[in-house]
N, C-alpha and C. Protein backbone atom coordinates (compact mmCIF):
# COMPACT_ATOMS: atom_id res chain seq x y z
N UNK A 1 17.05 -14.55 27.65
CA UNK A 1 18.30 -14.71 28.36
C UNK A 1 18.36 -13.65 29.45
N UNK A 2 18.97 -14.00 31.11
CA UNK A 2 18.79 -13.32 31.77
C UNK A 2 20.00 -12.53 32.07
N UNK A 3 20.27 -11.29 32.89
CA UNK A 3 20.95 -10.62 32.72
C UNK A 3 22.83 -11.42 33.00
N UNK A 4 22.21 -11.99 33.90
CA UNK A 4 23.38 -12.96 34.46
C UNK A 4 24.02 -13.81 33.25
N UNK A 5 23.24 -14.59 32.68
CA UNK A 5 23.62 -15.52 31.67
C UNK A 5 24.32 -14.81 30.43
N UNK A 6 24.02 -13.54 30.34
CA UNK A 6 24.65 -12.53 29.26
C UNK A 6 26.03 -11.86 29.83
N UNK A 7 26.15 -11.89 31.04
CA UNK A 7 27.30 -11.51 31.98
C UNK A 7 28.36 -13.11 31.81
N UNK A 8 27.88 -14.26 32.21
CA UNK A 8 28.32 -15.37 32.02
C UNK A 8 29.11 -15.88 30.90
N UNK A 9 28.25 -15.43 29.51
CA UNK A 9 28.18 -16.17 27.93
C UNK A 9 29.56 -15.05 27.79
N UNK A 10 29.61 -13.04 28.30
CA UNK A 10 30.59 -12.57 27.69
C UNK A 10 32.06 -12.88 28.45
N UNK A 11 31.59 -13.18 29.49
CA UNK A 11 32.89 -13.58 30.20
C UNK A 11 33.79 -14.94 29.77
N UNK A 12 32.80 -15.74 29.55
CA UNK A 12 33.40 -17.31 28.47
C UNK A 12 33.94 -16.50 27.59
N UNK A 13 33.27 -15.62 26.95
CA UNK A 13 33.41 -15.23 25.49
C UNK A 13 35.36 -14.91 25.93
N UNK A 14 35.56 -13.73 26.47
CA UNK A 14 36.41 -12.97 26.91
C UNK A 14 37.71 -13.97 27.45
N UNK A 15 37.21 -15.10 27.61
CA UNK A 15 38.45 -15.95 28.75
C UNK A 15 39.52 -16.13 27.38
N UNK A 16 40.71 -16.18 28.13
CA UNK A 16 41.91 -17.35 27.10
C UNK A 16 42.06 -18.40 27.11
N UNK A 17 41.52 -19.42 27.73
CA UNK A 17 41.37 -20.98 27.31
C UNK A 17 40.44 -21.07 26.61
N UNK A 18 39.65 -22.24 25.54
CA UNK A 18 38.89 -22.65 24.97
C UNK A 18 38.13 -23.77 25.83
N UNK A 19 38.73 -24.18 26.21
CA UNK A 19 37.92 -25.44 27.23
C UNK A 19 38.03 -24.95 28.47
N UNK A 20 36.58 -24.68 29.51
CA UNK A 20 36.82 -24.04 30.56
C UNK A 20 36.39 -25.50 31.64
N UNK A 21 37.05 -25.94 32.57
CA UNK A 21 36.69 -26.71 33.13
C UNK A 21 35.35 -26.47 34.34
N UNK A 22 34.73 -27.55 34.90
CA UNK A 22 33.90 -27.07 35.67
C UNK A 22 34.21 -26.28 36.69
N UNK A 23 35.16 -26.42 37.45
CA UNK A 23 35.63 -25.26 38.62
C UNK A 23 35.95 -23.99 38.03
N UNK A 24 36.56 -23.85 36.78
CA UNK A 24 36.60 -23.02 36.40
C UNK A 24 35.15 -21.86 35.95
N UNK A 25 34.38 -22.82 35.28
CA UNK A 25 33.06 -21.86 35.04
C UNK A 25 32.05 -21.70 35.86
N UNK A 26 31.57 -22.39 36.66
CA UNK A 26 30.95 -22.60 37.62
C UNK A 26 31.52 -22.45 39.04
N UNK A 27 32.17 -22.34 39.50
CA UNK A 27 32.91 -21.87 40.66
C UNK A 27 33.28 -20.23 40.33
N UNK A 28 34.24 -20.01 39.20
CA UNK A 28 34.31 -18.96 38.99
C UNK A 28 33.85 -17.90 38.30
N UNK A 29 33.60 -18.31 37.26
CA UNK A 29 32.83 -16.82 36.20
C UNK A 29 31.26 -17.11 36.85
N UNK A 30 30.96 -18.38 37.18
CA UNK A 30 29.72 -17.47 37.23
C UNK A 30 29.20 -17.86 38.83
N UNK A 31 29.90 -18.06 39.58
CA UNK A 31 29.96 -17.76 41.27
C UNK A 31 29.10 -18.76 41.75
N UNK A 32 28.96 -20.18 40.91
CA UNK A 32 28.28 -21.12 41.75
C UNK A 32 27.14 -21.14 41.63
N UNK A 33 26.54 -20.39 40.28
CA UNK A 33 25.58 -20.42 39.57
C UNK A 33 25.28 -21.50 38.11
N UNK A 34 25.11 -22.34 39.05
CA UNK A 34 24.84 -23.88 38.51
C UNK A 34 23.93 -23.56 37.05
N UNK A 35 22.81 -23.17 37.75
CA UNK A 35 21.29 -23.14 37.09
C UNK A 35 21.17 -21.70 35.75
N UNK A 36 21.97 -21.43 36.24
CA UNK A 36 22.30 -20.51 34.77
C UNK A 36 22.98 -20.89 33.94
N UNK A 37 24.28 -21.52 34.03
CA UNK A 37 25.19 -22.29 33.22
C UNK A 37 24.06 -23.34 32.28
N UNK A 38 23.78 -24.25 33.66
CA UNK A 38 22.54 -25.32 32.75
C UNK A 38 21.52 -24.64 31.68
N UNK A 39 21.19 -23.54 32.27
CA UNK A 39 20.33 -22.79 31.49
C UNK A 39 20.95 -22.58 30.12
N UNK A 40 22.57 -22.27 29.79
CA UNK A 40 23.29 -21.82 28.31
C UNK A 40 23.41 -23.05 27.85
N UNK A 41 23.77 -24.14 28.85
CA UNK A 41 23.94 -25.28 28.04
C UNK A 41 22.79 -25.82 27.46
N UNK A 42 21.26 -25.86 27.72
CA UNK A 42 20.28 -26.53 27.19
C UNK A 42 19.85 -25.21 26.03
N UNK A 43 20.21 -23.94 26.26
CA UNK A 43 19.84 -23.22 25.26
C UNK A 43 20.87 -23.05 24.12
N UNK A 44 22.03 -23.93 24.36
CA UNK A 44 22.97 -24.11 22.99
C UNK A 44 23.64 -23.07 23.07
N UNK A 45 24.16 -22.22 24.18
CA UNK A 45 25.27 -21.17 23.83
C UNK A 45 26.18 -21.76 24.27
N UNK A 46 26.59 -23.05 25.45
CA UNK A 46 27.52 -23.31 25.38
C UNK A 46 27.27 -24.99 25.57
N UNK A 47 28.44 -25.87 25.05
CA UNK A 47 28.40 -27.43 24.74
C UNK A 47 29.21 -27.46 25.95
N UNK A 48 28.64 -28.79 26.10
CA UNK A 48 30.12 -29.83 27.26
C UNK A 48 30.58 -30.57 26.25
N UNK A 49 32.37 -30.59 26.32
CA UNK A 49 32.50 -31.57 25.64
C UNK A 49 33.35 -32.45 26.99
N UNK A 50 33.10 -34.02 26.81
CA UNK A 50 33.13 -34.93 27.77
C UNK A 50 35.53 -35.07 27.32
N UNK A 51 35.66 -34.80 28.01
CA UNK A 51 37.56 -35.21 28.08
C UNK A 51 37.77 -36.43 29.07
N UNK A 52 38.43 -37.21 28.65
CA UNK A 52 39.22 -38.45 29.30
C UNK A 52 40.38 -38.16 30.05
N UNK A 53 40.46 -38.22 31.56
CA UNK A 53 41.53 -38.34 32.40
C UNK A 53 41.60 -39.45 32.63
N UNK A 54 43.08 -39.80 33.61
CA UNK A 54 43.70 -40.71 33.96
C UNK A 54 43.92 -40.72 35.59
N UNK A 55 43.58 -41.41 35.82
CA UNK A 55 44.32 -41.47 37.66
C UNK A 55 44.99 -42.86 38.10
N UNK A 56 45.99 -42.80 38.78
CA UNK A 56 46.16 -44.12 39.09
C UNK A 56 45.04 -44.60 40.16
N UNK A 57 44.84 -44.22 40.99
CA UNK A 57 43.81 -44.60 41.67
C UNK A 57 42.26 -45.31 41.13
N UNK A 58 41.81 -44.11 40.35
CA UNK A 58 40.37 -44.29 39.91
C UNK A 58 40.50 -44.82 38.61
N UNK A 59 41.26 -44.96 37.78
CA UNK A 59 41.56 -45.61 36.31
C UNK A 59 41.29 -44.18 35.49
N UNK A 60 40.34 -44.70 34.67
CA UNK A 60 39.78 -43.53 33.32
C UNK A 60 38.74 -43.02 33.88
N UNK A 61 38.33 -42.02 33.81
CA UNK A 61 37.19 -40.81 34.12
C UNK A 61 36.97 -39.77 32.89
N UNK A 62 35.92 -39.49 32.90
CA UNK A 62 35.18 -38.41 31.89
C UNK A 62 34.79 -37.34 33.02
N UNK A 63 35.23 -36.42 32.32
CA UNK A 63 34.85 -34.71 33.10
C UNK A 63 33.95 -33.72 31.56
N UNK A 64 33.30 -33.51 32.21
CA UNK A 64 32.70 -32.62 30.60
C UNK A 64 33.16 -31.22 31.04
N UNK A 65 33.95 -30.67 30.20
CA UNK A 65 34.91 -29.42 30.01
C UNK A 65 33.38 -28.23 29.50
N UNK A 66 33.42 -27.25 29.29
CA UNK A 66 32.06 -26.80 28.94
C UNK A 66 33.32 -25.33 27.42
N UNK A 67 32.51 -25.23 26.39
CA UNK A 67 32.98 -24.15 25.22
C UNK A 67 31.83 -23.35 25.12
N UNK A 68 32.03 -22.41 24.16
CA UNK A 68 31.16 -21.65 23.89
C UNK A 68 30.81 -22.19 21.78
N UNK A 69 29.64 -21.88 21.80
CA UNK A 69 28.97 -22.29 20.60
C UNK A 69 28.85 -21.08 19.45
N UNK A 70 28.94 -21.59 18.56
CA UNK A 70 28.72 -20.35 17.86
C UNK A 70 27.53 -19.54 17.56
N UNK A 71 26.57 -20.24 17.84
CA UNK A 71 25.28 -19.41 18.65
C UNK A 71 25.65 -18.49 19.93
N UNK A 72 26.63 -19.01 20.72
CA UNK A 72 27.10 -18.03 21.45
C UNK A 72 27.97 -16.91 21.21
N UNK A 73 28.72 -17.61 20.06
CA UNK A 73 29.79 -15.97 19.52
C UNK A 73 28.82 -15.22 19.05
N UNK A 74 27.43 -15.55 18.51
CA UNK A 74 27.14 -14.35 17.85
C UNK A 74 26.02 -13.39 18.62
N UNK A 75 25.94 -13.88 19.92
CA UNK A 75 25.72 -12.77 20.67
C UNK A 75 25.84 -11.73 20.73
N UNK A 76 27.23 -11.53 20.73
CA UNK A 76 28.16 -10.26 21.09
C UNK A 76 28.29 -9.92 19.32
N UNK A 77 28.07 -10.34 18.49
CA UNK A 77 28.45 -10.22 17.08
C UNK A 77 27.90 -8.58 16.43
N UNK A 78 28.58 -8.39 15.56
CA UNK A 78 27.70 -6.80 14.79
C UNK A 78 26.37 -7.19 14.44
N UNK A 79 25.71 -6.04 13.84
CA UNK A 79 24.40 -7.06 13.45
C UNK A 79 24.42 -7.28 11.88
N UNK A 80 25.33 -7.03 11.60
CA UNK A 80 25.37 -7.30 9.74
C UNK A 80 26.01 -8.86 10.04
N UNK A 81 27.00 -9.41 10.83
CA UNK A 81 27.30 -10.71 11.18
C UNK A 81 25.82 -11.77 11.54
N UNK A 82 25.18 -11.21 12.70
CA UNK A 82 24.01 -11.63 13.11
C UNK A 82 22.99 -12.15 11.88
N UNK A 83 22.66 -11.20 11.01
CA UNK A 83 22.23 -10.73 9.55
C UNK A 83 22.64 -12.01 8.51
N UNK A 84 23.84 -11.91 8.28
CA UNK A 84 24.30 -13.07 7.34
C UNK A 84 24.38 -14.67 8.01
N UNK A 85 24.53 -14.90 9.21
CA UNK A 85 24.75 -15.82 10.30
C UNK A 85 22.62 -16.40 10.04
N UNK A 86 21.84 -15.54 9.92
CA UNK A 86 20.51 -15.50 9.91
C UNK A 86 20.22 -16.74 9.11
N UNK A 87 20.53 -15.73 8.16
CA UNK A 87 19.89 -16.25 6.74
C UNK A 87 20.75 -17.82 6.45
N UNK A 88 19.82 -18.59 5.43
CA UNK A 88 20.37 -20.19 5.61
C UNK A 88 21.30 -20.23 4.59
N UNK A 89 21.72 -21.44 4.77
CA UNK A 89 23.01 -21.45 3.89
C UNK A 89 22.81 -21.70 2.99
N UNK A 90 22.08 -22.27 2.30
CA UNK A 90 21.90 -22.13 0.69
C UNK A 90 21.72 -21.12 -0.06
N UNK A 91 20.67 -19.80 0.49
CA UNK A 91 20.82 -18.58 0.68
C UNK A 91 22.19 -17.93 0.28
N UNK A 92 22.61 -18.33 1.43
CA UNK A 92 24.40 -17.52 1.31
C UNK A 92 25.03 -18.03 0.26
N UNK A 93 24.97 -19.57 0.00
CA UNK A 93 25.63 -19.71 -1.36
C UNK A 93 25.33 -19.09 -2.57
N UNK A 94 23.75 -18.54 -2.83
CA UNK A 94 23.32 -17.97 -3.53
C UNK A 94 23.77 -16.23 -3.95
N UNK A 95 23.86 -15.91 -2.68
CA UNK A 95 23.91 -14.36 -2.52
C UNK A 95 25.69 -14.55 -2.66
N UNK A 96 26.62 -15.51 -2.40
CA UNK A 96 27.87 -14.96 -2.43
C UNK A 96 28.44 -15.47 -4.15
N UNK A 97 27.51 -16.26 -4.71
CA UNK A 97 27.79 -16.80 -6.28
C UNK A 97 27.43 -15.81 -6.91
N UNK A 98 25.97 -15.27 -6.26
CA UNK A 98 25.81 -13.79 -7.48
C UNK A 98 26.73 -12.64 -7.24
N UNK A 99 27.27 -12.72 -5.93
CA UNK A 99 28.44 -11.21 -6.03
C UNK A 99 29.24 -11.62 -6.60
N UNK A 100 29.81 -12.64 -6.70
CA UNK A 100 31.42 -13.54 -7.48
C UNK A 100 31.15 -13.06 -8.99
N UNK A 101 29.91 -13.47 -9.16
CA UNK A 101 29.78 -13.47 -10.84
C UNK A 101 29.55 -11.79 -11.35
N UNK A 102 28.72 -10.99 -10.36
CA UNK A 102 28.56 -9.79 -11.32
C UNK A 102 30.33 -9.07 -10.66
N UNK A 103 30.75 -9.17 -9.46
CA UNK A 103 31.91 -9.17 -9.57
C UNK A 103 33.31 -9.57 -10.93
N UNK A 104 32.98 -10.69 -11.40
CA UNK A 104 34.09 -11.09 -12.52
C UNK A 104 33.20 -10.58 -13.72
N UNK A 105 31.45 -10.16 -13.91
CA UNK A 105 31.14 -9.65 -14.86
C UNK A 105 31.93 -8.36 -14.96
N UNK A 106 31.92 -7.35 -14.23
CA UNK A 106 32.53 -5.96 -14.15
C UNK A 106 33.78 -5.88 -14.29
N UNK A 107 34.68 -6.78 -14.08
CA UNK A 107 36.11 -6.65 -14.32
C UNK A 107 36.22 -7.60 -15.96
N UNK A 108 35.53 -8.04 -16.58
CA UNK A 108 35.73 -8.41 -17.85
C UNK A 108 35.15 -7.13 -18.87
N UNK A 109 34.26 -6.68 -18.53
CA UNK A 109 33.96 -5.40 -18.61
C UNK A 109 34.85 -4.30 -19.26
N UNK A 110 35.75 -4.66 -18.05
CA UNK A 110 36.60 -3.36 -17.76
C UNK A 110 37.65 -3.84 -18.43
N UNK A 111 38.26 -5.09 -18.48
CA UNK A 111 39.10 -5.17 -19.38
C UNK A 111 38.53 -5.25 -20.70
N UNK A 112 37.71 -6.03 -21.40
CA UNK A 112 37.60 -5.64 -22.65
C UNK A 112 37.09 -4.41 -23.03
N UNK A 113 36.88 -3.45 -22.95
CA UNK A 113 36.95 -2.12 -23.04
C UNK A 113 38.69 -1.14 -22.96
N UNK A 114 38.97 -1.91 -21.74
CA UNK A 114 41.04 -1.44 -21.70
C UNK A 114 41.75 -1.75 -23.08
N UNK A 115 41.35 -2.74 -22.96
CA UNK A 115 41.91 -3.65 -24.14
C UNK A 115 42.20 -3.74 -25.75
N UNK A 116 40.89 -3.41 -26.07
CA UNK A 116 40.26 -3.04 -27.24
C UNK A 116 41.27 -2.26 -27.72
């Protein structure tokens, strides 16, 4: 990723709309830098999603609005996020069932010992 496209991806990141239209991202955040944008979109940091307008004139039209992906949030992410985001999800189901369980092991623990 080039320096620009990392300037680009945090500035999406940073905006307050969720759907940035094309004038908006391409005209503005990233100054008419077509070929970098294309560049996040084929590398999956950010999707078009296609929206339906209306005109009286032209009828129905599709504009593809452009978001950021969650391959793109985790750019900017900590790296313990990056880290767990890594690893696959069956994995994670694994690693978060065994903390649950030695978790409720230790507090049965602790109460039958209180208890007693």
């Amino acid at each position: 990723m080039t320096v620009n496209e990392k300037k680009i991806l945090k500035a999406v990141l940073e905006h307050p709309k969720g759907l940035l239209s094309p004038a908006d991202l391409i005209n503005g955040i990233a100054q008419k830098d077509r070929r970098s944008v294309e560049s996040l979109v084929s590398k999956k940091y950010l999707e078009e999603v296609p929206q339906q307008h209306h005109s009286s004139g032209r009828g129905n039209f599709t504009i593809n609005f452009y978001r950021i992906t969650e391959k793109g949030l985790l750019v900017s992410a900590p790296w313990y996020t990056k880290m767990w985001m890594w690893i696959r999800g069956d994995v994670r189901t694994v690693i978060t069932s065994a903390v649950i369980s030695l978790i409720t092991t230790l507090i049965t623990i602790f109460l039958g010992k209180f208890f007693q």
